[in-house]
Structure formats: structure tokens, C-alpha cells
PDB file of N, CA and C in Angstrom:
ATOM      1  N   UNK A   1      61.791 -24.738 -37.523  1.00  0.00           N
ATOM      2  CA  UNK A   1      60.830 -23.696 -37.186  1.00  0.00           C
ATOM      3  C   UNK A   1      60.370 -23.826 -35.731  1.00  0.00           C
ATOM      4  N   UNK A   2      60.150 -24.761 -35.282  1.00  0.00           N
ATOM      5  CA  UNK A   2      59.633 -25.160 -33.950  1.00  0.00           C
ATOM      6  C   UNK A   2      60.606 -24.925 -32.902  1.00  0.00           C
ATOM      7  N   UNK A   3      61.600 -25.450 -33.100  1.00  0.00           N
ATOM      8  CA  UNK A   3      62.770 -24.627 -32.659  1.00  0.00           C
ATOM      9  C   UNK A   3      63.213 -23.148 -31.874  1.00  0.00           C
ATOM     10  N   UNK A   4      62.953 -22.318 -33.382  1.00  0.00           N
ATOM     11  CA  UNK A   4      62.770 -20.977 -33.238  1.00  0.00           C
ATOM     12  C   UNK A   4      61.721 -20.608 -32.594  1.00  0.00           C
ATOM     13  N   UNK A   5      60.514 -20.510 -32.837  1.00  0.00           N
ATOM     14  CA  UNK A   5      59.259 -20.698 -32.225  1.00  0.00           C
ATOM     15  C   UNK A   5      59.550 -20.713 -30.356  1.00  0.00           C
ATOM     16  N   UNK A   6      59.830 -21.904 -30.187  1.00  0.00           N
ATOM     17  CA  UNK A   6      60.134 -22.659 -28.674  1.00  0.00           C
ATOM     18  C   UNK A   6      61.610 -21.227 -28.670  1.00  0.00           C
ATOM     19  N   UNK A   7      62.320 -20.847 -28.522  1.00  0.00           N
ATOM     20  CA  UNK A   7      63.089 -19.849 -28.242  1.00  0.00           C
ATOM     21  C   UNK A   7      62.697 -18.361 -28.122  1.00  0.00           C
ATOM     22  N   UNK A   8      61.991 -17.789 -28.966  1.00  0.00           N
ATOM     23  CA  UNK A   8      61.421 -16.823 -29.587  1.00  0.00           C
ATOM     24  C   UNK A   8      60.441 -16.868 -28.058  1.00  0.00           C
ATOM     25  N   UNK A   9      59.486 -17.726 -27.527  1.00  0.00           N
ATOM     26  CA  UNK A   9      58.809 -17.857 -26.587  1.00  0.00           C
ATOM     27  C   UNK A   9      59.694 -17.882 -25.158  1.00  0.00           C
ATOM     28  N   UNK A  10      60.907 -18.582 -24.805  1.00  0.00           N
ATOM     29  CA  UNK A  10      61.301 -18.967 -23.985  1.00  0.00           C
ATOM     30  C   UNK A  10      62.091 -17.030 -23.787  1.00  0.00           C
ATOM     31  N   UNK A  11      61.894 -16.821 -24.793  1.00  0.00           N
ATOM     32  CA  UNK A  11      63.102 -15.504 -24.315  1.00  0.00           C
ATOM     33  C   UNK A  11      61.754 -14.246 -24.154  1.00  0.00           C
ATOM     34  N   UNK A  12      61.097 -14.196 -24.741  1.00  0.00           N
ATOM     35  CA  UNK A  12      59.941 -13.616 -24.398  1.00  0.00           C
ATOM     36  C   UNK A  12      59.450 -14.024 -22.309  1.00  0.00           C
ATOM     37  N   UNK A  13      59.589 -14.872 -22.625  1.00  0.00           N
ATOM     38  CA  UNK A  13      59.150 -15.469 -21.019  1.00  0.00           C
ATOM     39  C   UNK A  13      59.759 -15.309 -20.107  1.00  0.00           C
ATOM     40  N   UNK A  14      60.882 -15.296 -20.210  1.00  0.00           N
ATOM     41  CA  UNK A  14      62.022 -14.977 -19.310  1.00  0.00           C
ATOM     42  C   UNK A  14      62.571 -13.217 -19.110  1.00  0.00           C
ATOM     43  N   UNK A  15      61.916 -12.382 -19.934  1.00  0.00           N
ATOM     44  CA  UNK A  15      61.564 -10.729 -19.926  1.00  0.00           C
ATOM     45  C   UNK A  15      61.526 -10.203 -19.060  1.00  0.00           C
ATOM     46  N   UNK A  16      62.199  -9.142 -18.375  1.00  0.00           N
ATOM     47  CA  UNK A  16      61.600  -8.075 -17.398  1.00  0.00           C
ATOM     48  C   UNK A  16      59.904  -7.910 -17.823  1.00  0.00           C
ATOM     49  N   UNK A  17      58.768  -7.244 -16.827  1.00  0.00           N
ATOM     50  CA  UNK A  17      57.705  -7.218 -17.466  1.00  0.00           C
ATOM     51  C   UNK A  17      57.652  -6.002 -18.091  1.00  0.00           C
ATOM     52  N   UNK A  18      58.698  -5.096 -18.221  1.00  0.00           N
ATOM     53  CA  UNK A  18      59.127  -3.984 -18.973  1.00  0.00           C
ATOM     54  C   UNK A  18      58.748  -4.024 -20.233  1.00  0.00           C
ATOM     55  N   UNK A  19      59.947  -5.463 -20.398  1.00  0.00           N
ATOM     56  CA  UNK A  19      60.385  -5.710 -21.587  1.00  0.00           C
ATOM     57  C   UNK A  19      59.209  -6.707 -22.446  1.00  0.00           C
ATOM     58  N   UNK A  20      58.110  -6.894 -22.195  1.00  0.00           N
ATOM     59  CA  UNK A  20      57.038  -7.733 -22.402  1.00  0.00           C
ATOM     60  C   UNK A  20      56.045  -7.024 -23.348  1.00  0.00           C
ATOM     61  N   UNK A  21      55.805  -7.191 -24.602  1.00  0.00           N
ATOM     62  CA  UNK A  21      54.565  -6.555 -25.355  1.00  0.00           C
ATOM     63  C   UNK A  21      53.796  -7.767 -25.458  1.00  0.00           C
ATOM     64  N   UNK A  22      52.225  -7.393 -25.033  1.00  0.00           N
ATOM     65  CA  UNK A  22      51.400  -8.721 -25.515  1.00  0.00           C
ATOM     66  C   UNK A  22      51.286  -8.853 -26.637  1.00  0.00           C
ATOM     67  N   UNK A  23      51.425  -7.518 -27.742  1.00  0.00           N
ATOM     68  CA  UNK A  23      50.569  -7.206 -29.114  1.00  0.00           C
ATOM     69  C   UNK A  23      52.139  -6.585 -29.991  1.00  0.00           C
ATOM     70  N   UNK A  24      51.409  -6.545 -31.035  1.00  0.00           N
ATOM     71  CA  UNK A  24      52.695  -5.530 -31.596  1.00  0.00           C
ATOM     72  C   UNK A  24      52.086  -4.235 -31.208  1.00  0.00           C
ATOM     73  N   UNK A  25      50.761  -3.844 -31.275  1.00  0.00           N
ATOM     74  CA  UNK A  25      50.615  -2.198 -31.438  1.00  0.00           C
ATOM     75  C   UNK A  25      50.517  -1.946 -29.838  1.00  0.00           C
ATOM     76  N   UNK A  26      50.701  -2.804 -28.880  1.00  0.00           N
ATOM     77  CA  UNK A  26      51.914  -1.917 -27.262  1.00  0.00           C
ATOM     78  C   UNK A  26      53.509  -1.941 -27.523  1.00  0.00           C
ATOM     79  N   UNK A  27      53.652  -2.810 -28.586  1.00  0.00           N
ATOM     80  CA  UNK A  27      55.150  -2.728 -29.159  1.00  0.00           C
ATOM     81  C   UNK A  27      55.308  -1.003 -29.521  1.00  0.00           C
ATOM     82  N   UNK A  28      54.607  -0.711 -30.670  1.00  0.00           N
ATOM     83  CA  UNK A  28      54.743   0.524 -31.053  1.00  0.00           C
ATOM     84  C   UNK A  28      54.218   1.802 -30.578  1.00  0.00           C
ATOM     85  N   UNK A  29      53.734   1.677 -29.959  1.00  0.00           N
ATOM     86  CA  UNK A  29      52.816   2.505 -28.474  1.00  0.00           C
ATOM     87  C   UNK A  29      53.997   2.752 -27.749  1.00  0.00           C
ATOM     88  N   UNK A  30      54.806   1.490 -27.066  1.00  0.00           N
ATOM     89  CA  UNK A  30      56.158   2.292 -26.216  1.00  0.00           C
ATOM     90  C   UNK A  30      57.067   2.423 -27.036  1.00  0.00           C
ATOM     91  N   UNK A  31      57.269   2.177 -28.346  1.00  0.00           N
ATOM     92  CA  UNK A  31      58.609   2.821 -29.529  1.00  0.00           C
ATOM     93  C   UNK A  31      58.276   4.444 -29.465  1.00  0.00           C
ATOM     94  N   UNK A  32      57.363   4.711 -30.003  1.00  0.00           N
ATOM     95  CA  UNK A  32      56.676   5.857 -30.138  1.00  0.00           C
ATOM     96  C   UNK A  32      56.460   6.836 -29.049  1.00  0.00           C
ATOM     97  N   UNK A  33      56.782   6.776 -27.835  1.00  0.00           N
ATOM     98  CA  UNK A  33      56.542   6.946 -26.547  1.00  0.00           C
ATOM     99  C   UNK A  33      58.074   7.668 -25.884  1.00  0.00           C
ATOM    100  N   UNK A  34      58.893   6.419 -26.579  1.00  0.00           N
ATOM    101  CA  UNK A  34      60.218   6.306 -26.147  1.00  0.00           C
ATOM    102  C   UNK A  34      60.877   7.328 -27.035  1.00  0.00           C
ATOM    103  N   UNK A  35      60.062   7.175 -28.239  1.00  0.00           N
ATOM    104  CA  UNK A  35      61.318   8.333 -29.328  1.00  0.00           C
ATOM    105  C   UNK A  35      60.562   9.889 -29.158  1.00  0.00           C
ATOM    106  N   UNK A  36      59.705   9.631 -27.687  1.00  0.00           N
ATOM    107  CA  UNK A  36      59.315  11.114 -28.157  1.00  0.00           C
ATOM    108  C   UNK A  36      59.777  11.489 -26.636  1.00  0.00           C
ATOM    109  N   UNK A  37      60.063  11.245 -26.188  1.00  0.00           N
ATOM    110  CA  UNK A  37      60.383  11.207 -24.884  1.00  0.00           C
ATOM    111  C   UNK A  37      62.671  11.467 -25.078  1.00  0.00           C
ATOM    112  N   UNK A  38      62.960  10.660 -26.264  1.00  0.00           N
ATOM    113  CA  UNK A  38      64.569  11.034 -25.866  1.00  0.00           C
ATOM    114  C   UNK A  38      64.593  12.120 -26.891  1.00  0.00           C
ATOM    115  N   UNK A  39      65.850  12.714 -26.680  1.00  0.00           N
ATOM    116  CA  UNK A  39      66.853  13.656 -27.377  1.00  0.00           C
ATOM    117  C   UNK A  39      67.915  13.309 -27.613  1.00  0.00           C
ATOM    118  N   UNK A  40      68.094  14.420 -28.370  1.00  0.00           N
ATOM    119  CA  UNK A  40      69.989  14.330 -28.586  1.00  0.00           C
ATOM    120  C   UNK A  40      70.721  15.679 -28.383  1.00  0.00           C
ATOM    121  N   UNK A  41      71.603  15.743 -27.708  1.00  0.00           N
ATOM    122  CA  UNK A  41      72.185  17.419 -27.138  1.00  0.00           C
ATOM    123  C   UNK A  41      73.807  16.591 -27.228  1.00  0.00           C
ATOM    124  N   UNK A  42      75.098  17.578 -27.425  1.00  0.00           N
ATOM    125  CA  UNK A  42      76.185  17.912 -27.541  1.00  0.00           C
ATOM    126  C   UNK A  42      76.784  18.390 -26.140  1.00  0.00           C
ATOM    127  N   UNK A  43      77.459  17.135 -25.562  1.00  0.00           N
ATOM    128  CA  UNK A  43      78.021  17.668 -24.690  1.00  0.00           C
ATOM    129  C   UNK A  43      79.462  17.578 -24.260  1.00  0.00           C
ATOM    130  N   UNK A  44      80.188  18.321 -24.019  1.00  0.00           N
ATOM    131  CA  UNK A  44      81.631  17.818 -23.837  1.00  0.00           C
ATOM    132  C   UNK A  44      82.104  16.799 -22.825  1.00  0.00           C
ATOM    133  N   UNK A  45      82.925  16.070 -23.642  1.00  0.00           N
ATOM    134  CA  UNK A  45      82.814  15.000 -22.150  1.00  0.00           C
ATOM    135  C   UNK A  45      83.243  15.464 -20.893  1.00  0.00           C
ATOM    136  N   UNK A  46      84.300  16.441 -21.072  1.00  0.00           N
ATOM    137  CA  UNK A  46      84.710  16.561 -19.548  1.00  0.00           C
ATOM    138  C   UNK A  46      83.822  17.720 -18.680  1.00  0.00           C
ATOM    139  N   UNK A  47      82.625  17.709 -19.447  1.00  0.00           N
ATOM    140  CA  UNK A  47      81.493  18.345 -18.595  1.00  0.00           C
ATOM    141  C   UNK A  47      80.225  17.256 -17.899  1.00  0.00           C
ATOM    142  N   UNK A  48      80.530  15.954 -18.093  1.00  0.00           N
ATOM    143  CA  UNK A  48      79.829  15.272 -17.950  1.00  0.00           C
ATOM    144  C   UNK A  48      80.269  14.310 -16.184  1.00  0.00           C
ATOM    145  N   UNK A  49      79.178  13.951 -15.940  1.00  0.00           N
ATOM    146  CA  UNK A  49      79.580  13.514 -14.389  1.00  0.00           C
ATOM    147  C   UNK A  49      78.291  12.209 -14.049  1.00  0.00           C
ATOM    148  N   UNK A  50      78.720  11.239 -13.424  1.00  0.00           N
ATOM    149  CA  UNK A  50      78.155   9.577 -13.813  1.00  0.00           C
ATOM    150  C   UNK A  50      77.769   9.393 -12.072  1.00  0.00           C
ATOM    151  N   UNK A  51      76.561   9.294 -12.230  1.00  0.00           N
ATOM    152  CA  UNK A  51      75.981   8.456 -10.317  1.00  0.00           C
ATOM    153  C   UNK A  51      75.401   7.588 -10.902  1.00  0.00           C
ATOM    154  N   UNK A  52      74.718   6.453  -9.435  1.00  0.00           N
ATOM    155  CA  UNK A  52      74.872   5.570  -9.390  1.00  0.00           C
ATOM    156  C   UNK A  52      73.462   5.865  -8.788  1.00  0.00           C
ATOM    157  N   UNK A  53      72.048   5.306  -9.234  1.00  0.00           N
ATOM    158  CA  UNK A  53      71.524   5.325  -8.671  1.00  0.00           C
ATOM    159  C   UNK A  53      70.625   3.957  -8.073  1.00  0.00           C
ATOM    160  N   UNK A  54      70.847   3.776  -6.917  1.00  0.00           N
ATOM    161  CA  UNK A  54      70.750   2.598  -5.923  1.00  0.00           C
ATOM    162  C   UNK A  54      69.324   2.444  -5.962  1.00  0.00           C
ATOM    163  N   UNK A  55      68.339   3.175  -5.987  1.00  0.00           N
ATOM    164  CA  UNK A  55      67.004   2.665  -5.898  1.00  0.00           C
ATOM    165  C   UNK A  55      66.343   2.347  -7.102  1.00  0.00           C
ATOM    166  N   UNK A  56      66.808   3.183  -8.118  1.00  0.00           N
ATOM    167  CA  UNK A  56      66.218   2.266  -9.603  1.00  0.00           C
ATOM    168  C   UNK A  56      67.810   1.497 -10.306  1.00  0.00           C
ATOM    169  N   UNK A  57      68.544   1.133  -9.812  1.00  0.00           N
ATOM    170  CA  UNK A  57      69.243   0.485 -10.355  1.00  0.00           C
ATOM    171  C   UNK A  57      70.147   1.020 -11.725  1.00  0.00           C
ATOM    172  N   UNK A  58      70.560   1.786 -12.115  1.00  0.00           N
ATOM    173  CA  UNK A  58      70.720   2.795 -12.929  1.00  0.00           C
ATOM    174  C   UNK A  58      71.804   3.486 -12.928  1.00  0.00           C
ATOM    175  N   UNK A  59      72.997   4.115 -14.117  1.00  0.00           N
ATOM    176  CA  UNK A  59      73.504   4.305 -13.988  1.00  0.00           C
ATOM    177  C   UNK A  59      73.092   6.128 -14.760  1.00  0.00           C
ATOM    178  N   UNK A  60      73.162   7.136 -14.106  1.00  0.00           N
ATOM    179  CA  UNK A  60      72.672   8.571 -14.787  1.00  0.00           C
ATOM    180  C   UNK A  60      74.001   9.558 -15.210  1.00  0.00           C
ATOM    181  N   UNK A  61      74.213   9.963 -16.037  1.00  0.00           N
ATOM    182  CA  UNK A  61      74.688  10.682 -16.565  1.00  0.00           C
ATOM    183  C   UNK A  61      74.164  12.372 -16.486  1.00  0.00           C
ATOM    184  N   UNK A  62      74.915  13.006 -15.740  1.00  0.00           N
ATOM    185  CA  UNK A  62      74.619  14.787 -15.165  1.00  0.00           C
ATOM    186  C   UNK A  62      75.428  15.151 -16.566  1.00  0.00           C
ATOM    187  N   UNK A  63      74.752  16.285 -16.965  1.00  0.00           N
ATOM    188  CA  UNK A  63      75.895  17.410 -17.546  1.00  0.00           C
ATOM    189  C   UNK A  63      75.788  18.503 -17.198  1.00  0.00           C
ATOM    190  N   UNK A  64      76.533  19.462 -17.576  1.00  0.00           N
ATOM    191  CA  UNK A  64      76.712  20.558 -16.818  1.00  0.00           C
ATOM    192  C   UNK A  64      75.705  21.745 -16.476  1.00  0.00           C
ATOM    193  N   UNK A  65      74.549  21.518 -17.021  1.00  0.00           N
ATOM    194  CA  UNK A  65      73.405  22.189 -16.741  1.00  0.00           C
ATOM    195  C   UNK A  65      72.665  21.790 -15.330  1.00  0.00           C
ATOM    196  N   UNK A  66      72.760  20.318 -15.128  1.00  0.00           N
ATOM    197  CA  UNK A  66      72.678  19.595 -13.857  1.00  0.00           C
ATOM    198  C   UNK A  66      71.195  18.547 -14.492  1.00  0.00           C
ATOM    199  N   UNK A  67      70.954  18.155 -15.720  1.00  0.00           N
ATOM    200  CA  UNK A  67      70.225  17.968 -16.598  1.00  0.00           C
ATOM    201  C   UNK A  67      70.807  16.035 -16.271  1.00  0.00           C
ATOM    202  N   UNK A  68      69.875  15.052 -16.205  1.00  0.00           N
ATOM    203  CA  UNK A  68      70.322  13.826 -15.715  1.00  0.00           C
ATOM    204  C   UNK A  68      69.989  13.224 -16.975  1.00  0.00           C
ATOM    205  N   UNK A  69      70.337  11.887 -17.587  1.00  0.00           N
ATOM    206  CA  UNK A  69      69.706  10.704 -18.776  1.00  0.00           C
ATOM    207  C   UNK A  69      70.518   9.844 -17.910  1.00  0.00           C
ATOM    208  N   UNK A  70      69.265   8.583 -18.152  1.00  0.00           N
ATOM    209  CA  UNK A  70      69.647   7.540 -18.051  1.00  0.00           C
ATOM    210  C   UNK A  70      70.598   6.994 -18.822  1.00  0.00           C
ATOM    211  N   UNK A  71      71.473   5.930 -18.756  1.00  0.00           N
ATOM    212  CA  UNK A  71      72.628   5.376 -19.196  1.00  0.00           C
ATOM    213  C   UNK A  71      72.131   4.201 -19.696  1.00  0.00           C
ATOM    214  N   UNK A  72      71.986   3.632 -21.005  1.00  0.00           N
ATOM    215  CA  UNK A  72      71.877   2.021 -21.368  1.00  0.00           C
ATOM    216  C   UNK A  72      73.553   1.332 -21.181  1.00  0.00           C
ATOM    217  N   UNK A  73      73.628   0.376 -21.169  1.00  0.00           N
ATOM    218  CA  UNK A  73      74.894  -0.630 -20.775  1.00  0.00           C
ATOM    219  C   UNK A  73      75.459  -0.143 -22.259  1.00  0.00           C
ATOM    220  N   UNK A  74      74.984   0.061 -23.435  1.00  0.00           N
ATOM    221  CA  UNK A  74      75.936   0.167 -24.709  1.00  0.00           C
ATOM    222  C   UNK A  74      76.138   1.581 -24.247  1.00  0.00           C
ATOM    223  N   UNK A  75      75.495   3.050 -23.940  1.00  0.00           N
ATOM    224  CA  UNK A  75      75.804   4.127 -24.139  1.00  0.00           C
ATOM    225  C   UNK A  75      77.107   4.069 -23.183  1.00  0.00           C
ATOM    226  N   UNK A  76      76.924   3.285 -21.977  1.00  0.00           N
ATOM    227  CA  UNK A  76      77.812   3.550 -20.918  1.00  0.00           C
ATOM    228  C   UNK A  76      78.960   2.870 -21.366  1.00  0.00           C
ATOM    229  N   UNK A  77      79.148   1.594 -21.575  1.00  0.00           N
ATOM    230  CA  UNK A  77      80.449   1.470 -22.380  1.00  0.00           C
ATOM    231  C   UNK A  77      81.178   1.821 -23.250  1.00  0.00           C
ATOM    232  N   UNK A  78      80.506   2.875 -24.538  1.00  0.00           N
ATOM    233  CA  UNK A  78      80.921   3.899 -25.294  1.00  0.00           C
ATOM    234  C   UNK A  78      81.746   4.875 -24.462  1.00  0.00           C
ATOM    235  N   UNK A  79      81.024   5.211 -23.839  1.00  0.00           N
ATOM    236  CA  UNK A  79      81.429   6.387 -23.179  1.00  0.00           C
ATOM    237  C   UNK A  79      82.497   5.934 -22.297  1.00  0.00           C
ATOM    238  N   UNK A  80      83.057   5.030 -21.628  1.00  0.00           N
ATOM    239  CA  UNK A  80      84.161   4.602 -20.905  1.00  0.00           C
ATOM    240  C   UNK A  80      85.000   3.712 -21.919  1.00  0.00           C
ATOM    241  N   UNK A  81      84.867   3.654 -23.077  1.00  0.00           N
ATOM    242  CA  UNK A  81      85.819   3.316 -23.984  1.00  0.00           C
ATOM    243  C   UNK A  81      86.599   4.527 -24.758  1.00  0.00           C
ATOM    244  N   UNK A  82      85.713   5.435 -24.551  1.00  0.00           N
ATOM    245  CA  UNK A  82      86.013   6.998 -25.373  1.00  0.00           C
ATOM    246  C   UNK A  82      87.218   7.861 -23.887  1.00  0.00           C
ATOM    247  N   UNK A  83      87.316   7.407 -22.791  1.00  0.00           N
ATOM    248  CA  UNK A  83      88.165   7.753 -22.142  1.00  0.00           C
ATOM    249  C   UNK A  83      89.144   7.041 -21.546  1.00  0.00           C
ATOM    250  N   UNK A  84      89.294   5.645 -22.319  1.00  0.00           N
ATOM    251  CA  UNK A  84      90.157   4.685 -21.540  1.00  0.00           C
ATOM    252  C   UNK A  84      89.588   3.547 -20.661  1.00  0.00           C
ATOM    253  N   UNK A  85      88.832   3.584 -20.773  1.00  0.00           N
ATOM    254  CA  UNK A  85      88.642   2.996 -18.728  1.00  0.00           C
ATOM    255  C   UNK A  85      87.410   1.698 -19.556  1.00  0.00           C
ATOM    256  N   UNK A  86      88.004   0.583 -19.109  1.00  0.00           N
ATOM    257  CA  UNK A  86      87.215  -0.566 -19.647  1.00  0.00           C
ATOM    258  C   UNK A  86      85.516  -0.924 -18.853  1.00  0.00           C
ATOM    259  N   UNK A  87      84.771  -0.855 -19.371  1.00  0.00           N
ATOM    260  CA  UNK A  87      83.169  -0.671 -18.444  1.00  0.00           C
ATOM    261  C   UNK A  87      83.257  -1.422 -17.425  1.00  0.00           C
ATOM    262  N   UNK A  88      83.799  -2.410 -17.190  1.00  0.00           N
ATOM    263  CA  UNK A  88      83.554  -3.743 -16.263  1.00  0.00           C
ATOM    264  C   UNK A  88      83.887  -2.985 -15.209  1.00  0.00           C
ATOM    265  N   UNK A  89      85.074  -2.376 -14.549  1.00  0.00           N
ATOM    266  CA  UNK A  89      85.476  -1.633 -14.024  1.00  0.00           C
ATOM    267  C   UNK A  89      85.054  -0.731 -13.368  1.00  0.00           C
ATOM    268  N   UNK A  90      83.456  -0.258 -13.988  1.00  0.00           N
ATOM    269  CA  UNK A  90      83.173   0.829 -13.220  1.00  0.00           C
ATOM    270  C   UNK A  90      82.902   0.870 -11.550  1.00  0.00           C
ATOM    271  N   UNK A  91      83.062   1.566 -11.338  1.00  0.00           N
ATOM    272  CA  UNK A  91      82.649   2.110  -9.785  1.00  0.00           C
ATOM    273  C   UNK A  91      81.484   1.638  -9.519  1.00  0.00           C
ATOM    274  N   UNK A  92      80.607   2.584 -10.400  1.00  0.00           N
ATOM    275  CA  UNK A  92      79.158   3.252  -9.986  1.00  0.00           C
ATOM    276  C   UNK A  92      78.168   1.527 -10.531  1.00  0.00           C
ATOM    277  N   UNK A  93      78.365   0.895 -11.044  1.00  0.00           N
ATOM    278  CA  UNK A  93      77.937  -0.606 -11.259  1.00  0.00           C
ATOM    279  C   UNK A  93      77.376  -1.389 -10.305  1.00  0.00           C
ATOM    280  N   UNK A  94      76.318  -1.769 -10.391  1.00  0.00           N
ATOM    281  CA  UNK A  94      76.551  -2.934  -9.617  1.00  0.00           C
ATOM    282  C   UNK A  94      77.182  -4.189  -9.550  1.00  0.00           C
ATOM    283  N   UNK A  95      77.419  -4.980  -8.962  1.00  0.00           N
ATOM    284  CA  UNK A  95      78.228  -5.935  -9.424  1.00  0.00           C
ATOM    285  C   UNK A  95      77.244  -7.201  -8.958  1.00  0.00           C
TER     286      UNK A  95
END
């Protein structure tokens, strides 16, 4: 248990301060925040177009409306597995 405990803390500590809740109910304050804030829309991939954005670090996804979302590292590797192209690889990445 102490173990877990001592890990459970060490990975907490080591957090973006993003990624940091003091409480659970700022836990669910930004869940709640976050699910009201995304969507879900249908878009064809080959209407879709990927920058790189250098000042927040970020990879954005345009579609053809000119409509931007941020990219998480799983959405973005989906999406470059769904056309071939292995994520590591990308361009628009930082490295």
C-alpha cells in the first residue's frame, strides 16, 4: 500500500499544473467543463488539414469549414494510422 501511495503522489507531483486537482470536486469541475466544451461532428478525412502550432505547443486539426480542434497524441495517432503514415513521423511534431 505504501508503495502505491508513494507513486500515486510521486506522479501527481511530477504533473503539468494543468494536470493537478487539489480536490476531487476541481476534478469534476474541469470533467464537466471539458465535456461541455467538446463535440463530435463527421468529417471526411480528405477534408481535413493538420498545423502545427508553435506557441501553444499543439497539434490543430482544420476542417473544411476552417473550424480548428485541438489534437490529443491518441486522436492524432488514430488519425495517421487511418492513412498509413506512422505518428512518430509527423512533420508538424515537435521533436
Amino acid at each position: 500500500m505504501t508503495r502505491n501511495l508513494y507513486t500515486a503522489s510521486r506522479q501527481w507531483a511530477t504533473r503539468p499544473d494543468d494536470e493537478r486537482f487539489e480536490t476531487i470536486e476541481d476534478l469534476a469541475e474541469f470533467c464537466e467543463q471539458d465535456r461541455s466544451d467538446s463535440a463530435v461532428s463527421n468529417v471526411r478525412l480528405g477534408d481535413i488539414r493538420f498545423t502545427y502550432d508553435g506557441d501553444n505547443d499543439e497539434v490543430l486539426m482544420i476542417g473544411e469549414t476552417g473550424s480548428t480542434a485541438r489534437m490529443t497524441s491518441y486522436a492524432f495517432g488514430q488519425t495517421a494510422r487511418s492513412v498509413g503514415a506512422p505518428p512518430s513521423t509527423c512533420g508538424l511534431c515537435p521533436r
